[in-house]
N, C-alpha and C. Protein backbone atom coordinates (compact mmCIF):
# COMPACT_ATOMS: atom_id res chain seq x y z
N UNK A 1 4.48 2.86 -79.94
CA UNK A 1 5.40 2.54 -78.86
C UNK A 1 4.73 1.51 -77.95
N UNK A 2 5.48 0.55 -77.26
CA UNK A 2 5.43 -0.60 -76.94
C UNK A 2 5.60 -0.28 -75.12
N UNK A 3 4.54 -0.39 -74.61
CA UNK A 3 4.79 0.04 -73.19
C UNK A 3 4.77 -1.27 -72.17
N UNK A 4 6.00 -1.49 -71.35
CA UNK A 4 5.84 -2.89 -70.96
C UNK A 4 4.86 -2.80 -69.72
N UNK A 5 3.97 -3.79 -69.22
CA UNK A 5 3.45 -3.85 -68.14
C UNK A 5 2.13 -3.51 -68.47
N UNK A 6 1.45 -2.70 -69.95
CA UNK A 6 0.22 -2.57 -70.01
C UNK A 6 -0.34 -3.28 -71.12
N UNK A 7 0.40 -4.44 -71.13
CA UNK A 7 -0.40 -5.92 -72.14
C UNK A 7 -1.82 -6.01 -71.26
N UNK A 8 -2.19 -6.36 -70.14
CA UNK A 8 -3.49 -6.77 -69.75
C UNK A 8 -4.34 -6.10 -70.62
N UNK A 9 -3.95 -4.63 -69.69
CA UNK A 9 -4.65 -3.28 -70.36
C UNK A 9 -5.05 -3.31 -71.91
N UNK A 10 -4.33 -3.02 -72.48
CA UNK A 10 -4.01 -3.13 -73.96
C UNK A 10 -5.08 -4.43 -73.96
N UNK A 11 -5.17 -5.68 -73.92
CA UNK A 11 -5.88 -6.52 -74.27
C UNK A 11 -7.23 -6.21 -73.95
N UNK A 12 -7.64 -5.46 -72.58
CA UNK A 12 -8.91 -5.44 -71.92
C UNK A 12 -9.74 -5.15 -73.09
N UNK A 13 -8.77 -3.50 -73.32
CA UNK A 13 -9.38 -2.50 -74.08
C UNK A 13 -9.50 -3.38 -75.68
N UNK A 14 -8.61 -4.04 -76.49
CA UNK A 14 -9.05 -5.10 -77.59
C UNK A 14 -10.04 -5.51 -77.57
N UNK A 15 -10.11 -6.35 -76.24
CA UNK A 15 -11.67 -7.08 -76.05
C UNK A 15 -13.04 -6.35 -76.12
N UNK A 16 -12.55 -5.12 -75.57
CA UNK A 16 -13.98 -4.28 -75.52
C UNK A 16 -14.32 -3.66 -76.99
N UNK A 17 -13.31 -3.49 -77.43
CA UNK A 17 -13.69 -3.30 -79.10
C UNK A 17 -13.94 -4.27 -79.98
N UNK A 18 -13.51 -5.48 -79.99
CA UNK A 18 -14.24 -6.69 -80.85
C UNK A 18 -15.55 -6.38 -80.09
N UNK A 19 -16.11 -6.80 -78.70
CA UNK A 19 -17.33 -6.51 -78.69
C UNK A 19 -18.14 -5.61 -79.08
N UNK A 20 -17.30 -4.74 -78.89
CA UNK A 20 -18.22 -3.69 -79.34
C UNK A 20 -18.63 -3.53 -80.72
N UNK A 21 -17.49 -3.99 -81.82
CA UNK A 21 -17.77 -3.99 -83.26
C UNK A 21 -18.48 -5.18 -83.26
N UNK A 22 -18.67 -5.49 -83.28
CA UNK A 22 -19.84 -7.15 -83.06
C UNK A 22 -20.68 -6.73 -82.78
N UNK A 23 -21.36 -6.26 -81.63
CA UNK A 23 -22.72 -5.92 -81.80
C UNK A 23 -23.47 -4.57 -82.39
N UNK A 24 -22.36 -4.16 -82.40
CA UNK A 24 -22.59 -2.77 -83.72
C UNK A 24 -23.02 -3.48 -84.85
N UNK A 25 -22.08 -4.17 -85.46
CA UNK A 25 -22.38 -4.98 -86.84
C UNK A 25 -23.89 -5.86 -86.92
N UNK A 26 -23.96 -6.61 -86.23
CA UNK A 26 -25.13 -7.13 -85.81
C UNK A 26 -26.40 -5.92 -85.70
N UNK A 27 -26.09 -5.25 -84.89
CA UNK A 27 -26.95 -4.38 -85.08
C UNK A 27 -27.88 -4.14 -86.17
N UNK A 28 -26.25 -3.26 -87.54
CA UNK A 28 -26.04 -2.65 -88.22
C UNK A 28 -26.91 -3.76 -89.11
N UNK A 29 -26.61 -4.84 -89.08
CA UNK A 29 -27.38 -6.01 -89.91
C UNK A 29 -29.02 -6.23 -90.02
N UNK A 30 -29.50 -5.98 -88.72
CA UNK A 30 -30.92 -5.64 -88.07
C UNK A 30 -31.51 -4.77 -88.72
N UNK A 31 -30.44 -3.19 -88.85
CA UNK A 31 -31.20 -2.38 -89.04
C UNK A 31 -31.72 -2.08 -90.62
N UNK A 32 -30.70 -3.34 -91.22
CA UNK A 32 -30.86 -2.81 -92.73
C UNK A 32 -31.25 -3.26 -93.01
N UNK A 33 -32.73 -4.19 -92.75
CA UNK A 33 -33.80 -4.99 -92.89
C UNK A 33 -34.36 -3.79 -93.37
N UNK A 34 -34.76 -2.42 -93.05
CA UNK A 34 -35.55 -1.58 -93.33
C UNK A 34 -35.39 -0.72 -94.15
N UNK A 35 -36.63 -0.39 -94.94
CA UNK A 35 -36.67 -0.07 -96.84
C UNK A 35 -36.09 1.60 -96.47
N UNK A 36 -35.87 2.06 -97.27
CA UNK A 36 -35.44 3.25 -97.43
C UNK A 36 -33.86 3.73 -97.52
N UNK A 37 -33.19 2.91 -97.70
CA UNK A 37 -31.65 2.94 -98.00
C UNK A 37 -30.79 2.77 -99.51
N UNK A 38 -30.36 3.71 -99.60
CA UNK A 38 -28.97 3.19 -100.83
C UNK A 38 -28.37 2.27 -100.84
N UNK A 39 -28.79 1.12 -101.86
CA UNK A 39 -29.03 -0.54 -101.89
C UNK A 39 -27.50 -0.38 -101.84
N UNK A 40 -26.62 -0.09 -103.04
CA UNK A 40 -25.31 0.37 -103.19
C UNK A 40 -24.10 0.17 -101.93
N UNK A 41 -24.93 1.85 -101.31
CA UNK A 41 -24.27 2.25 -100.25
C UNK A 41 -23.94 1.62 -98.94
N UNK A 42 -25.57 1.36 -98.93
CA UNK A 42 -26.02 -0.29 -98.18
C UNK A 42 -25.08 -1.20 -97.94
N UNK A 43 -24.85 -2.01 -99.18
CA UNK A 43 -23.87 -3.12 -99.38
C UNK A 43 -22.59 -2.58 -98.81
N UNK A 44 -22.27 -1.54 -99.23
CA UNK A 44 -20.43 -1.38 -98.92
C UNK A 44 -20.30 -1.40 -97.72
N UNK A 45 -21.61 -0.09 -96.57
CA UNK A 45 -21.58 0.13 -95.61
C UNK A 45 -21.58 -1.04 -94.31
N UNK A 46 -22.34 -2.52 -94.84
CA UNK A 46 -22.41 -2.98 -94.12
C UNK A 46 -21.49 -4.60 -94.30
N UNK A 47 -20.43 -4.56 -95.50
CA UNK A 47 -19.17 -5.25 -96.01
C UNK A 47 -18.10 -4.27 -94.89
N UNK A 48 -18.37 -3.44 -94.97
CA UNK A 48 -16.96 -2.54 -94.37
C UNK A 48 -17.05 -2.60 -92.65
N UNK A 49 -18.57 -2.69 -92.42
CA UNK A 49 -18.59 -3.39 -90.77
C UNK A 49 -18.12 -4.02 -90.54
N UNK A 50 -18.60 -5.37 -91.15
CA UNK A 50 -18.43 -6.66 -91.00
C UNK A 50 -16.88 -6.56 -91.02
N UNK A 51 -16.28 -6.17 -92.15
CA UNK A 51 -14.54 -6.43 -91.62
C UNK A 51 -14.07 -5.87 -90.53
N UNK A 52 -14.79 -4.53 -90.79
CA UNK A 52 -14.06 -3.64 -88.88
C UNK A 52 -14.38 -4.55 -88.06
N UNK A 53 -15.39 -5.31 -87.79
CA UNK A 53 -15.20 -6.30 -86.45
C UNK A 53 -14.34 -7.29 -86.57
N UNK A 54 -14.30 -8.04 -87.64
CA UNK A 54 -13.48 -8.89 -88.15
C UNK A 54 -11.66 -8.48 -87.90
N UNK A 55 -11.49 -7.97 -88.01
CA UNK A 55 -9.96 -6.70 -88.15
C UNK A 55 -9.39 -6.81 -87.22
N UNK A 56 -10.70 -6.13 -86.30
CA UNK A 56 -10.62 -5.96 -84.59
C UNK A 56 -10.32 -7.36 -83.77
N UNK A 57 -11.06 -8.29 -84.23
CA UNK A 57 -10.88 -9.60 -83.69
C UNK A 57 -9.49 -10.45 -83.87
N UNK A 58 -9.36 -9.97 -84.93
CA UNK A 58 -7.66 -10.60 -85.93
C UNK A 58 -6.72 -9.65 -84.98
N UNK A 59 -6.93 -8.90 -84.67
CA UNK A 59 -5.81 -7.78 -84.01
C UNK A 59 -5.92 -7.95 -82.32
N UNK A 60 -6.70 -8.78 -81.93
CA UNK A 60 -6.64 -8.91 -80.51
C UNK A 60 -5.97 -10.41 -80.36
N UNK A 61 -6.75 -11.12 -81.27
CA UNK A 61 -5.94 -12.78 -81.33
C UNK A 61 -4.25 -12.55 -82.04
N UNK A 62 -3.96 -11.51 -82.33
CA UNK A 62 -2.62 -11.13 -82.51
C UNK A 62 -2.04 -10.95 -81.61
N UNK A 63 -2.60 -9.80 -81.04
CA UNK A 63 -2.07 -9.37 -79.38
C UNK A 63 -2.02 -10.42 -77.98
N UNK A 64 -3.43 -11.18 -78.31
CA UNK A 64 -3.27 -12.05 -76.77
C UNK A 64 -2.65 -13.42 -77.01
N UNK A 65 -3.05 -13.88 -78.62
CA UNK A 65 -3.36 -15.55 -78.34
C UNK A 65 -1.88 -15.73 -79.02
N UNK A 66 -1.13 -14.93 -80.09
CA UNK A 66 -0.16 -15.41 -80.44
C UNK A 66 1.05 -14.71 -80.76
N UNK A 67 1.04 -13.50 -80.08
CA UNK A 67 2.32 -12.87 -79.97
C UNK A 67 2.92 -12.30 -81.01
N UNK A 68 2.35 -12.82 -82.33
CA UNK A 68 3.49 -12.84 -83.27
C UNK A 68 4.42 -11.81 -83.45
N UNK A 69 3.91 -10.42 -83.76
CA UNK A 69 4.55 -9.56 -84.12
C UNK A 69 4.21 -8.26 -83.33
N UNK A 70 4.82 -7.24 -82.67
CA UNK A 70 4.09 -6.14 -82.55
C UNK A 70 4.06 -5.31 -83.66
N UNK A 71 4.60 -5.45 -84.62
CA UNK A 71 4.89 -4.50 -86.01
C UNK A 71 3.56 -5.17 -87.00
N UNK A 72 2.93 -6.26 -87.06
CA UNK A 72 2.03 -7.14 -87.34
C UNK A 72 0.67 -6.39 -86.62
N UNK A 73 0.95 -6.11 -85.32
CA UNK A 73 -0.03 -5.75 -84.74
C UNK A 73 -0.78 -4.35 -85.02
N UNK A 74 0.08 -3.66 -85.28
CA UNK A 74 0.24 -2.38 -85.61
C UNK A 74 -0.17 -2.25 -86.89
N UNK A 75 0.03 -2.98 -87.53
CA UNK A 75 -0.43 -2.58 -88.88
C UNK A 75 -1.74 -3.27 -88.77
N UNK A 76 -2.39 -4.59 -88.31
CA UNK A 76 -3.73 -4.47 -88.14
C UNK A 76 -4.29 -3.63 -87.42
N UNK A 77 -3.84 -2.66 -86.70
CA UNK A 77 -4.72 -1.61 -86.09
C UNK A 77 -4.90 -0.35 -86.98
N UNK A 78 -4.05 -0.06 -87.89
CA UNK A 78 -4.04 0.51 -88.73
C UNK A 78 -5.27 0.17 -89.72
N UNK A 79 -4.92 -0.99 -90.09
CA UNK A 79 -6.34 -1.45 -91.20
C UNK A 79 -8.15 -1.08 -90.25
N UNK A 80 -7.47 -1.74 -89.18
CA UNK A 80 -9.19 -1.79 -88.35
C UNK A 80 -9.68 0.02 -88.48
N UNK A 81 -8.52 0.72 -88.38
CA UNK A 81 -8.81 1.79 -87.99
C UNK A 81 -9.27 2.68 -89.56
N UNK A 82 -8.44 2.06 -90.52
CA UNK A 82 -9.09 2.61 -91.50
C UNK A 82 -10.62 2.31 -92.00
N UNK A 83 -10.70 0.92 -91.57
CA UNK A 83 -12.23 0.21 -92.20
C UNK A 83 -13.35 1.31 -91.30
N UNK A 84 -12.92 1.28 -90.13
CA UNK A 84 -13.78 2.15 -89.26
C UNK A 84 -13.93 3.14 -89.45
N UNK A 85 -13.29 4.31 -89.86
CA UNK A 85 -13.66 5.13 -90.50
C UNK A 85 -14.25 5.58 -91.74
N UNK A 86 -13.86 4.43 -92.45
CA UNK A 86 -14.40 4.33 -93.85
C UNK A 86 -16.22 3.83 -93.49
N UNK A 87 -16.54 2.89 -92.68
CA UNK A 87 -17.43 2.24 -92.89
C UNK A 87 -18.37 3.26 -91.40
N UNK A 88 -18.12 4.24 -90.91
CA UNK A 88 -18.63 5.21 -90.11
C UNK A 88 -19.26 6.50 -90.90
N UNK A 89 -18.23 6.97 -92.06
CA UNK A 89 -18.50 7.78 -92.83
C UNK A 89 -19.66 7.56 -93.64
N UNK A 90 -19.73 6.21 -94.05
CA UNK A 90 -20.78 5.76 -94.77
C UNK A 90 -22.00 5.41 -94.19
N UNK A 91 -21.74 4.90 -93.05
CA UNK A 91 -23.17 4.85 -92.25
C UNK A 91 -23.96 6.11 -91.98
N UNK A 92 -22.85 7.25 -91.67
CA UNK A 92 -23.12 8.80 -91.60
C UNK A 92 -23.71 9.67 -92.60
N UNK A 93 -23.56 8.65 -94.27
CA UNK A 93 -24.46 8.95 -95.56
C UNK A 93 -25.50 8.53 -95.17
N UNK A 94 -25.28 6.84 -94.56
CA UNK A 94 -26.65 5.96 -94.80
C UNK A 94 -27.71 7.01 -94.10
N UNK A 95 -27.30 7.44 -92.99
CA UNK A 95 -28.23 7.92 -91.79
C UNK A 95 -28.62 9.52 -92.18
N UNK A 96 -27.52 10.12 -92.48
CA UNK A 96 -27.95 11.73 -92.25
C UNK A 96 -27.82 12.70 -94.07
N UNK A 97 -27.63 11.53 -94.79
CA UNK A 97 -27.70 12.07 -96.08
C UNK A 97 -25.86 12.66 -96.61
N UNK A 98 -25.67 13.06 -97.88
CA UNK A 98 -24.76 12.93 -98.85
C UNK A 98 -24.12 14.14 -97.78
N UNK A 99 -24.93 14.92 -97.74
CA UNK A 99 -24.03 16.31 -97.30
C UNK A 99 -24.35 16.83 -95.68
N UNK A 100 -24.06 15.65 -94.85
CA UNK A 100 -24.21 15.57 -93.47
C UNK A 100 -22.52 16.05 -92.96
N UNK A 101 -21.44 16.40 -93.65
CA UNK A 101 -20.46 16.97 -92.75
C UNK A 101 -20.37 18.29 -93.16
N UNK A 102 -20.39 18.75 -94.71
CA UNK A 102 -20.70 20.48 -94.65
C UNK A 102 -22.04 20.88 -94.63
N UNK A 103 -22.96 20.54 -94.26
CA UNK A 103 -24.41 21.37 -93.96
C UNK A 103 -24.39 22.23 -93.13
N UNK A 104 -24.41 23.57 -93.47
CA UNK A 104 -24.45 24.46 -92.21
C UNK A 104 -25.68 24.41 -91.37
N UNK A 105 -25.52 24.40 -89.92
CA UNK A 105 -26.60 24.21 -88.87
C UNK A 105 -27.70 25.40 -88.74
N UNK A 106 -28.88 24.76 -88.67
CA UNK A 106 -29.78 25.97 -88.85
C UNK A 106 -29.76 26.66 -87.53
N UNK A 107 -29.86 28.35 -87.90
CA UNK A 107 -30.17 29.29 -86.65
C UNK A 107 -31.25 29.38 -86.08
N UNK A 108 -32.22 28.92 -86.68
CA UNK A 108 -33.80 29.30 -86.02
C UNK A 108 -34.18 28.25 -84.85
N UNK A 109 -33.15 27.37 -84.93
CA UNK A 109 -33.56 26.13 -83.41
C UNK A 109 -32.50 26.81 -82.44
């Protein structure tokens, strides 16, 4: 739903997420200089960044610079939102291993 009067808004918040996926990615680029990663996993994890920022950026220059569509818009937020999760999940392998969402938490800490 299309709320009139909170385009600024709506854009602020765009902007703060291209940045923010930008220097995540960048980051993310930094960090995978360092040995110990799933070359594989590696690759996808940090292809699937790179578009989430990319996505994010396409979906704000939708929203501010050219209007085109809000149904256009929407469905790139959709994509951004899938890459991001896709490419979160995988960083969440890269970082905490295969079975980091059912591992039961240890009692002795």
């Amino acid at each position: 739903m299309h709320l009139p009067g909170f385009d600024e808004l709506y854009g602020l918040i765009l902007l703060h997420a291209v940045f923010f996926a930008t220097i995540t990615a960048i980051s993310g680029i930094i960090l995978s200089t360092e040995n110990g990663y799933d070359q594989a996993l590696l690759y996808r994890h940090r292809w699937l960044g790179g578009a989430t920022a990319i996505f994010s950026y396409l979906s704000w220059l939708i929203f501010i610079r050219f209007s085109i569509s809000f149904r256009l818009f929407k469905i790139m937020m959709i994509i951004s939102t899938a890459l991001l999760v896709i490419a979160s999940h995988n960083g969440g392998i890269l970082t905490h291993g295969e079975d980091y969402l059912t591992i039961s938490p240890r009692k002795d800490v």
